[in-house]
N, C-alpha and C. Protein backbone atom coordinates (compact mmCIF):
# COMPACT_ATOMS: atom_id res chain seq x y z
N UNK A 1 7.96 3.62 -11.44
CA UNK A 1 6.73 3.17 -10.83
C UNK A 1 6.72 1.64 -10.80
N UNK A 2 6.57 0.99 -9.74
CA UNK A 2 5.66 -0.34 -9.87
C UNK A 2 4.38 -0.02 -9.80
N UNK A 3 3.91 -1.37 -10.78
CA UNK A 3 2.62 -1.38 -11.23
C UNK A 3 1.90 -2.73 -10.18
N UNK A 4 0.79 -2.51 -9.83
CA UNK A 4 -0.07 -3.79 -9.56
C UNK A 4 -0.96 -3.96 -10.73
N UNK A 5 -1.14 -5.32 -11.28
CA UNK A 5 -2.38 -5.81 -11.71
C UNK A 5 -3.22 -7.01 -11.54
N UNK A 6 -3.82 -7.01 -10.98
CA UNK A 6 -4.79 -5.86 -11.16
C UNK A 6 -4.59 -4.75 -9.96
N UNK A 7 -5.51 -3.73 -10.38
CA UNK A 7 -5.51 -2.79 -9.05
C UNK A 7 -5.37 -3.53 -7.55
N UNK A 8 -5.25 -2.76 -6.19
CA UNK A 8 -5.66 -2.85 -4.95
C UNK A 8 -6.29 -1.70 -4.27
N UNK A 9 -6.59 -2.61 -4.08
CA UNK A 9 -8.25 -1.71 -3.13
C UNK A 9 -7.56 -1.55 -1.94
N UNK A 10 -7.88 -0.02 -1.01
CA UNK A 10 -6.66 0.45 0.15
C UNK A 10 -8.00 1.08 0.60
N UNK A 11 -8.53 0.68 1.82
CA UNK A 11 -9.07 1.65 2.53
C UNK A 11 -8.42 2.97 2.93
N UNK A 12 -9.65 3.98 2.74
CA UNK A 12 -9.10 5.49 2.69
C UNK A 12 -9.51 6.28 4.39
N UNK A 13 -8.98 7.32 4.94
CA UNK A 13 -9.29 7.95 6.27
C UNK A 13 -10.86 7.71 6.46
N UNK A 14 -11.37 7.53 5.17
CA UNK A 14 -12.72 8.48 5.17
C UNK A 14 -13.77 7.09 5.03
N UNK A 15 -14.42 6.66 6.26
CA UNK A 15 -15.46 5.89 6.53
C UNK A 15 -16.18 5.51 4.86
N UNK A 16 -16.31 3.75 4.43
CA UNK A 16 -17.01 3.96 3.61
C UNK A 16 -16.02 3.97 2.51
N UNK A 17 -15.08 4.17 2.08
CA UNK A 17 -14.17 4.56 0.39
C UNK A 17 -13.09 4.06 0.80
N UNK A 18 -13.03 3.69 -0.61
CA UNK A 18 -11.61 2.67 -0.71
C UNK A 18 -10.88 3.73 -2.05
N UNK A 19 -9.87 3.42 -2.26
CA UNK A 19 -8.90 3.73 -3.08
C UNK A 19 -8.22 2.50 -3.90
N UNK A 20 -8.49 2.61 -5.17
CA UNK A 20 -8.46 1.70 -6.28
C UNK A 20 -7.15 2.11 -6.61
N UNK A 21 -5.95 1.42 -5.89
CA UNK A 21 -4.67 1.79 -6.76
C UNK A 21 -3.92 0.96 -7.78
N UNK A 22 -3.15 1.46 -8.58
CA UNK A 22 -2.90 0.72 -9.44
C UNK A 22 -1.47 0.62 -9.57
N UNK A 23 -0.36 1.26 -8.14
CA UNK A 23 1.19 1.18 -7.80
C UNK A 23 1.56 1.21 -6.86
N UNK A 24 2.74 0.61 -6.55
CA UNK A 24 3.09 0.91 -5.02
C UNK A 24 3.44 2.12 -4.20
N UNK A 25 4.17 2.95 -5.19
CA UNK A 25 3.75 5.10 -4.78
C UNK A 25 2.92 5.11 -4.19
N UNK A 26 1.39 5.36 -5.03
CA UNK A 26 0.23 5.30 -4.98
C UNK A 26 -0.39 4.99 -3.61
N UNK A 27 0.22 3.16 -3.00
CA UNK A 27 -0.32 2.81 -1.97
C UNK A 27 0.35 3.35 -0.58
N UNK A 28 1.62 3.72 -0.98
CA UNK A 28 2.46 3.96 -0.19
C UNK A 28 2.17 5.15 0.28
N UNK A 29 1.70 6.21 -0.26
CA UNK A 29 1.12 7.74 -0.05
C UNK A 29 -0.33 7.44 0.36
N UNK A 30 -0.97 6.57 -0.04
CA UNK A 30 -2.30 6.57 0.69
C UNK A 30 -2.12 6.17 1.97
N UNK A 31 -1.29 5.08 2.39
CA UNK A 31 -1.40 4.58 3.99
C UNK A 31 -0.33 5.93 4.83
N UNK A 32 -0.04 6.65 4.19
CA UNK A 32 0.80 7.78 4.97
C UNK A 32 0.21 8.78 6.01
N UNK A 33 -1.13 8.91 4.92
CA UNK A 33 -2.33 9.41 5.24
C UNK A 33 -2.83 8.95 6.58
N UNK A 34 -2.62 7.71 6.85
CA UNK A 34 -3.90 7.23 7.73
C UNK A 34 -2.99 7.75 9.10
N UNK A 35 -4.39 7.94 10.14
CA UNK A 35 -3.91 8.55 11.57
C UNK A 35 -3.66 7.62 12.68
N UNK A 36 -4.48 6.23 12.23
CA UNK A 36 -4.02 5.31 12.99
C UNK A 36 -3.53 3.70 12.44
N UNK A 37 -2.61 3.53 13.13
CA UNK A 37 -2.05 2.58 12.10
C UNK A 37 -1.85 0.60 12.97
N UNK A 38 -2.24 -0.25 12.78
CA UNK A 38 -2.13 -0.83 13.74
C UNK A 38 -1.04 -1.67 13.16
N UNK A 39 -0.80 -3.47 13.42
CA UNK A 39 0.29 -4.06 12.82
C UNK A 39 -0.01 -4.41 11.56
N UNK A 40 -0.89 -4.57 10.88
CA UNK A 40 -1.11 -5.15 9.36
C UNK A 40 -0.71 -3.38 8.83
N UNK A 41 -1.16 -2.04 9.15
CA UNK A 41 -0.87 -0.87 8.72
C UNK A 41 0.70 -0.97 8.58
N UNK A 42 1.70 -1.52 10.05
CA UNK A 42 2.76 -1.50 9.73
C UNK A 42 3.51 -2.10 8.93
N UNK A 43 3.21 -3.57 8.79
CA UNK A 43 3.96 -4.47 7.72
C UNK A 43 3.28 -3.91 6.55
N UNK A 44 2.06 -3.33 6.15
CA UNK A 44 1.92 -3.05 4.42
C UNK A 44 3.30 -1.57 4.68
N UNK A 45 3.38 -1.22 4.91
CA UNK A 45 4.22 0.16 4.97
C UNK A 45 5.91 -0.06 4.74
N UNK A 46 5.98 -0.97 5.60
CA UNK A 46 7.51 -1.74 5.39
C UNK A 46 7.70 -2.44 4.20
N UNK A 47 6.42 -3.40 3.81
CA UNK A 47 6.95 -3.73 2.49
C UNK A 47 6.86 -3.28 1.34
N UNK A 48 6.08 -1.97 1.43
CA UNK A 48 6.39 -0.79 0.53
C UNK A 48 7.34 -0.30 0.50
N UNK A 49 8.01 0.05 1.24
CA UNK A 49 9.91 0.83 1.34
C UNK A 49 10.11 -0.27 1.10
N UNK A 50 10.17 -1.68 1.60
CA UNK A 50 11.38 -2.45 1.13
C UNK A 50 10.80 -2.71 -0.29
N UNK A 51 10.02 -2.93 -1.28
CA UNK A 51 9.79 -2.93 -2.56
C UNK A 51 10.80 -1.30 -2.95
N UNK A 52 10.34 -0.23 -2.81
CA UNK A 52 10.98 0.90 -3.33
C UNK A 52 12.33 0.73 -2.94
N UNK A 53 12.92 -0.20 -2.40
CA UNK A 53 14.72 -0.42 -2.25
C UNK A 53 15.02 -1.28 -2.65
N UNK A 54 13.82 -1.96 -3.63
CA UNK A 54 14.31 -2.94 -4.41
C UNK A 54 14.88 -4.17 -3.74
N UNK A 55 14.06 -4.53 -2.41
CA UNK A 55 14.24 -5.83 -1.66
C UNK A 55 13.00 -6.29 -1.55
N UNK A 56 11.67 -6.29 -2.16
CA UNK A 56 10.58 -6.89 -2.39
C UNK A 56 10.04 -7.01 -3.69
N UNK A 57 8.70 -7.58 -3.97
CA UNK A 57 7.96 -7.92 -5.40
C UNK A 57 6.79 -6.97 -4.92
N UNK A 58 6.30 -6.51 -5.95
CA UNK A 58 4.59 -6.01 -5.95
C UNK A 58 3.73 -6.79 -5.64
N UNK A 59 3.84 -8.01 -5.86
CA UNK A 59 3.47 -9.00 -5.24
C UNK A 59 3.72 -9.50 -3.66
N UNK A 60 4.67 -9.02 -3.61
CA UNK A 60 4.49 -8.83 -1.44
C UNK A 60 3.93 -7.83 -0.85
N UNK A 61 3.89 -6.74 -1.75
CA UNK A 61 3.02 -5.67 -1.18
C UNK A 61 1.77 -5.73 -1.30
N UNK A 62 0.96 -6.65 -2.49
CA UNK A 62 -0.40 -7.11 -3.09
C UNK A 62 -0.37 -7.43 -1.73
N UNK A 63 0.13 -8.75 -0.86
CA UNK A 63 -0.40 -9.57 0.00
C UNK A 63 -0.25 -9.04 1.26
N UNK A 64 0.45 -7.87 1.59
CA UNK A 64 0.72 -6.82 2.52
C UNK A 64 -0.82 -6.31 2.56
């Protein structure tokens, strides 16, 4: 697991709720979820795989 700390807050499908995560899994399975995705959806998504291949920081995905 990577860890964020502190948490990140990930808007969820569902109008209204956020998702308080506390890893990049975590964020990476929540934006999987979403049905529409625009370009900030795409670069947080990429620099989640590239963190899980061990070519980013949790900290690029924080700012993702």
């Amino acid at each position: 697991m990577h860890w964020f700390h502190p948490p990140v807050h990930i808007e969820t499908d569902k109008p209204g709720l956020t998702y308080v995560c506390t890893n990049v899994e975590g964020a990476t399975a929540e934006l999987m979820k979403w049905t529409k995705g625009g370009p900030k959806w795409k670069e947080a998504v990429e620099v989640c795989v590239a963190l899980i291949e061990g070519e980013r920081t949790p900290d690029d995905v924080r700012k993702a």
